[in-house]
C-alpha atoms as a PDB file:
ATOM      1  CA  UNK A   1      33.699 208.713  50.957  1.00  0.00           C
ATOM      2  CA  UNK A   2      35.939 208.298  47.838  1.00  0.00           C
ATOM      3  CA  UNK A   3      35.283 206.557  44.720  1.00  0.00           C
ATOM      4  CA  UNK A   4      38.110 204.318  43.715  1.00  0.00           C
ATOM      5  CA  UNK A   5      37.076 205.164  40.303  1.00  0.00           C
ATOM      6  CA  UNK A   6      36.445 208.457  38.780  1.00  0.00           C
ATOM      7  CA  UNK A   7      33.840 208.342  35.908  1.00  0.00           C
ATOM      8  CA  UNK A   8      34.181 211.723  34.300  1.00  0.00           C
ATOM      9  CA  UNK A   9      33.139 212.117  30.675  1.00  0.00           C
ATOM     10  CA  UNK A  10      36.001 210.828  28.513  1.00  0.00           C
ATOM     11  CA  UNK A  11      35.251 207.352  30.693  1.00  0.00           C
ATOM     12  CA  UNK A  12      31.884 207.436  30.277  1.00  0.00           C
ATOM     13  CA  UNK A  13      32.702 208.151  26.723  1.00  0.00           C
ATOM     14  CA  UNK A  14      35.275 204.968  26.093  1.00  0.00           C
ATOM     15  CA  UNK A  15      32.981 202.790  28.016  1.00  0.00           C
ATOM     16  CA  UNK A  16      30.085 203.447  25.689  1.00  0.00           C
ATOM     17  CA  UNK A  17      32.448 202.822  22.171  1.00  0.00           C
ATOM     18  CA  UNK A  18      33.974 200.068  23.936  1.00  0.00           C
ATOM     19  CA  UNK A  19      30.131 198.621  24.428  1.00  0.00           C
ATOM     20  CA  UNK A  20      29.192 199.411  20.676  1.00  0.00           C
ATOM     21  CA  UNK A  21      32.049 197.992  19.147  1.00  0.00           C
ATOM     22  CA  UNK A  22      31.679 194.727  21.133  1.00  0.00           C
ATOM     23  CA  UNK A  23      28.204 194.489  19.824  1.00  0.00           C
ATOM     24  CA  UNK A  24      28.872 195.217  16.077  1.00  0.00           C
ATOM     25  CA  UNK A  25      32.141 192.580  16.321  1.00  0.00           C
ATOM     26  CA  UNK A  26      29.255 189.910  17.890  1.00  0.00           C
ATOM     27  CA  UNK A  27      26.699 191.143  15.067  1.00  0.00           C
ATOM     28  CA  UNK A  28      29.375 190.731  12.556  1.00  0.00           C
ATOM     29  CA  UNK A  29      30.347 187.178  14.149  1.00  0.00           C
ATOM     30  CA  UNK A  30      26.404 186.108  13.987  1.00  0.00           C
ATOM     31  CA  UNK A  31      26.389 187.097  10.357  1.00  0.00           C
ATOM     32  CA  UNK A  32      29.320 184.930   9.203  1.00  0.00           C
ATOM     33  CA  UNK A  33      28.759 181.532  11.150  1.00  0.00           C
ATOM     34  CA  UNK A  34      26.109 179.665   9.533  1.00  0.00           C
ATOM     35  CA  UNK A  35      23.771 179.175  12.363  1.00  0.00           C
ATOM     36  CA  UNK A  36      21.244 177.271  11.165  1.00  0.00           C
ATOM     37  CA  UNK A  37      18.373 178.651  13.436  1.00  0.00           C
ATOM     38  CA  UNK A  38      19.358 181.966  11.581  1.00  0.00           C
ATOM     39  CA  UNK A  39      19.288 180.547   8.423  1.00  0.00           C
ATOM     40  CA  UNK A  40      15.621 179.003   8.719  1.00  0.00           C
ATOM     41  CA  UNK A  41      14.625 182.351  10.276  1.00  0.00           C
ATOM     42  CA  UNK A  42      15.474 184.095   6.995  1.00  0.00           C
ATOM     43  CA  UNK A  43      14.230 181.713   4.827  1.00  0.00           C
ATOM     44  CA  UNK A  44      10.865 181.409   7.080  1.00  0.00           C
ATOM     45  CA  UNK A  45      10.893 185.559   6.854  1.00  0.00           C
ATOM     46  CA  UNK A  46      11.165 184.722   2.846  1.00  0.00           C
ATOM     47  CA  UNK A  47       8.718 182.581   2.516  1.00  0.00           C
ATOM     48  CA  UNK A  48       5.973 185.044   4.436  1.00  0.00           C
ATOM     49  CA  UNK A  49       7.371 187.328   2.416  1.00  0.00           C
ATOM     50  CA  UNK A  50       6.228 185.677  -1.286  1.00  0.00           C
ATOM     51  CA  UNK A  51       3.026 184.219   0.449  1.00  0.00           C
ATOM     52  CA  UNK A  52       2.090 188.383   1.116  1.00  0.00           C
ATOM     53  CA  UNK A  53       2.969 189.257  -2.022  1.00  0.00           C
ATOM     54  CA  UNK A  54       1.098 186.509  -3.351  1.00  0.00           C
ATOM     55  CA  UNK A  55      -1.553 187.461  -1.458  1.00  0.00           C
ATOM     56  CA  UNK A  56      -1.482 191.091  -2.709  1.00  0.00           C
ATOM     57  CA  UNK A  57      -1.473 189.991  -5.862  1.00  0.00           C
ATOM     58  CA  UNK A  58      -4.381 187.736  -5.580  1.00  0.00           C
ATOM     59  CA  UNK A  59      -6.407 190.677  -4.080  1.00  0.00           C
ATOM     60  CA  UNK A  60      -5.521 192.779  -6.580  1.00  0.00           C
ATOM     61  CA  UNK A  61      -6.303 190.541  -9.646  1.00  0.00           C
ATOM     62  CA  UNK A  62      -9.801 190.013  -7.368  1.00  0.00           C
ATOM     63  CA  UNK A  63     -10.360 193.741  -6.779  1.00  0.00           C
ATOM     64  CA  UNK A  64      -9.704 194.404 -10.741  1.00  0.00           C
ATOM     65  CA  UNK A  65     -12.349 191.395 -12.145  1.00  0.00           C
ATOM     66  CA  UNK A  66     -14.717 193.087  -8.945  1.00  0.00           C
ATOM     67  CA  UNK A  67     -14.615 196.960 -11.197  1.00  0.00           C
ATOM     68  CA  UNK A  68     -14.825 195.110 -14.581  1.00  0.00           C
ATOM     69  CA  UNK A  69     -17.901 193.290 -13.089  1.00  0.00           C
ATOM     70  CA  UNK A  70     -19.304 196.500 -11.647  1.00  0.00           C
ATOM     71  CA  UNK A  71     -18.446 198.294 -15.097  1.00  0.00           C
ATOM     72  CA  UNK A  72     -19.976 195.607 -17.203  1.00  0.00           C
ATOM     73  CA  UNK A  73     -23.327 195.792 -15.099  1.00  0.00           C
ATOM     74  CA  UNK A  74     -23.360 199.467 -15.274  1.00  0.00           C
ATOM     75  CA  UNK A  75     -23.149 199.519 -19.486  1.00  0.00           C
ATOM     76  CA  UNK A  76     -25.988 196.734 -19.192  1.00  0.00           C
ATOM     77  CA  UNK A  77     -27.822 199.076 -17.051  1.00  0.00           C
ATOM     78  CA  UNK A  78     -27.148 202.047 -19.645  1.00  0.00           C
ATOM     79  CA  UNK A  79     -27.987 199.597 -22.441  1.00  0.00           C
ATOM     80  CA  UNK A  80     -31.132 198.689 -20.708  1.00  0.00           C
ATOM     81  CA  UNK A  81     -32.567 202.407 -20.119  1.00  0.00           C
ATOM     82  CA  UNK A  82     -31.396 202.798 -23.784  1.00  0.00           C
ATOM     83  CA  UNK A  83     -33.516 200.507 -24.936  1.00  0.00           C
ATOM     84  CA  UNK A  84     -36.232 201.329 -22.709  1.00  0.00           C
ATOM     85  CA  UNK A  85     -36.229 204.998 -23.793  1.00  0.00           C
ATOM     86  CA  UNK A  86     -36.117 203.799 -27.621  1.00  0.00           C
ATOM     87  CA  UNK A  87     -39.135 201.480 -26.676  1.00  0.00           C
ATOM     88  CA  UNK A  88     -41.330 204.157 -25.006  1.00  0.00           C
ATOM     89  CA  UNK A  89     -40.044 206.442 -28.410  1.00  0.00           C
ATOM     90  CA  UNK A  90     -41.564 203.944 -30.240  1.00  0.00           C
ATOM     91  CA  UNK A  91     -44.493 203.365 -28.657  1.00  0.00           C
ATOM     92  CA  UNK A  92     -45.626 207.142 -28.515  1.00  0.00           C
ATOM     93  CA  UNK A  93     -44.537 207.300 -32.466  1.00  0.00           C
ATOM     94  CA  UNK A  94     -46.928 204.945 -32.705  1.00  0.00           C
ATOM     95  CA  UNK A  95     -49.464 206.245 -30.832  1.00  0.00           C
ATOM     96  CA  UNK A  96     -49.335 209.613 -32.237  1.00  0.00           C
ATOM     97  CA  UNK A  97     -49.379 207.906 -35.897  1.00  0.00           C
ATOM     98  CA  UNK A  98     -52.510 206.203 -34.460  1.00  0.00           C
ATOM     99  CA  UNK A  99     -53.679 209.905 -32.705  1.00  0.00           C
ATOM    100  CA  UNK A 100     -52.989 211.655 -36.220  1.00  0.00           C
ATOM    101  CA  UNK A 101     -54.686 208.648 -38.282  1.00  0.00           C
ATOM    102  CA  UNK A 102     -57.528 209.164 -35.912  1.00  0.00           C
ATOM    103  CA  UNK A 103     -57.860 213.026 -36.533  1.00  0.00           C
ATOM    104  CA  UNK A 104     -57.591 212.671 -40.010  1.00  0.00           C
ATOM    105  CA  UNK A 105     -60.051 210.083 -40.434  1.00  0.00           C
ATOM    106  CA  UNK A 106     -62.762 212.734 -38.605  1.00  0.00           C
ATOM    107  CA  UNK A 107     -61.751 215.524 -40.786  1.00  0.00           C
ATOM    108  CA  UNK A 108     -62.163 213.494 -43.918  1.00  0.00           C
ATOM    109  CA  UNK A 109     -65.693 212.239 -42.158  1.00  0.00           C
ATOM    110  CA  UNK A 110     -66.683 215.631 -40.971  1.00  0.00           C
ATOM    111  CA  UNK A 111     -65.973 217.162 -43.985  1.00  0.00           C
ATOM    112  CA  UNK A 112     -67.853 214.176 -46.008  1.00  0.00           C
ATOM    113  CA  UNK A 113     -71.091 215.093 -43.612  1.00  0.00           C
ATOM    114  CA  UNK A 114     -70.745 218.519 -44.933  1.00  0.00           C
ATOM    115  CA  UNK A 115     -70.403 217.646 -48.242  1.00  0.00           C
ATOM    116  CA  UNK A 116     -73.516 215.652 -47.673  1.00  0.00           C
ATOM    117  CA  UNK A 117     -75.289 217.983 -45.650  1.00  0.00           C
ATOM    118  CA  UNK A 118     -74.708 220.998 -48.372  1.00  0.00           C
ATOM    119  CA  UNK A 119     -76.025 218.710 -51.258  1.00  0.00           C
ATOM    120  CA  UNK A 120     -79.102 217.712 -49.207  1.00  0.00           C
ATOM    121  CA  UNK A 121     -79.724 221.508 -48.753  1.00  0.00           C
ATOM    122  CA  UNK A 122     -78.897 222.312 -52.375  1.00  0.00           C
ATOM    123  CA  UNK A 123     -81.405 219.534 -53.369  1.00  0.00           C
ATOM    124  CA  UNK A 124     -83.923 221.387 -51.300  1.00  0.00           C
ATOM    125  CA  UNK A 125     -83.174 224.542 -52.583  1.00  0.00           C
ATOM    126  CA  UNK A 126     -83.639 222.691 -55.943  1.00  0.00           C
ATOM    127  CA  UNK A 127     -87.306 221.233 -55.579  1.00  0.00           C
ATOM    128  CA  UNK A 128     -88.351 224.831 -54.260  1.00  0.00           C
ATOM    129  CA  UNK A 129     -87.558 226.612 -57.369  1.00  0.00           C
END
């Protein structure tokens, strides 16, 4: 059985060109005529387009506000503990002021007893003679 038509390489070949460059002239045909299905397309395609970059944007500004929230709670946070700490500084200032005003008021006593308690025995010593 014969072929009427030999397809070697260099066929192959020019049928495969021929089949590109018939489908670049139709692209560059499609691109020139102002089809009007083609031209909605695009402007459809621009219009999602700015609507996802609008949309990115919007996130972004969103995502931003969402860290300087987060950052501003965290420095109230740190301010609170801050003044926490300085409270409960305070407080034990205080408290050892009161601890040391304490002491100092039994020294001064206990040493006043003494001071009492050696004149009673000096008075003693001081009838016996």
């Amino acid at each position: 059985m014969t072929h009427p038509k030999t397809n070697d390489l260099a066929d192959r070949r020019k049928a495969a060109t021929d089949a590109k460059a018939a489908l670049l002239q139709s692209y560059r045909a499609n691109m020139v005529a102002d089809d009007p299905e083609r031209l909605a397309r695009q402007e459809e395609r621009r219009a999602i387009a700015a609507a996802r970059a609008e949309r990115h944007a919007e996130q972004a500004r969103l995502t931003r506000e969402a860290h300087e929230q987060e950052r501003r709670r965290i420095e109230a946070e740190a301010a609170d503990r801050l003044a926490a700490a300085e409270a409960v500084a305070q407080s034990e200032k205080a408290r050892r002021a009161s601890v040391d005003g304490l002491i100092a008021r039994v020294v001064r006593d206990d040493a006043f007893r003494k001071a009492e308690r050696d004149q009673r025995y000096a008075n003693r010593k001081a009838q016996r003679k």
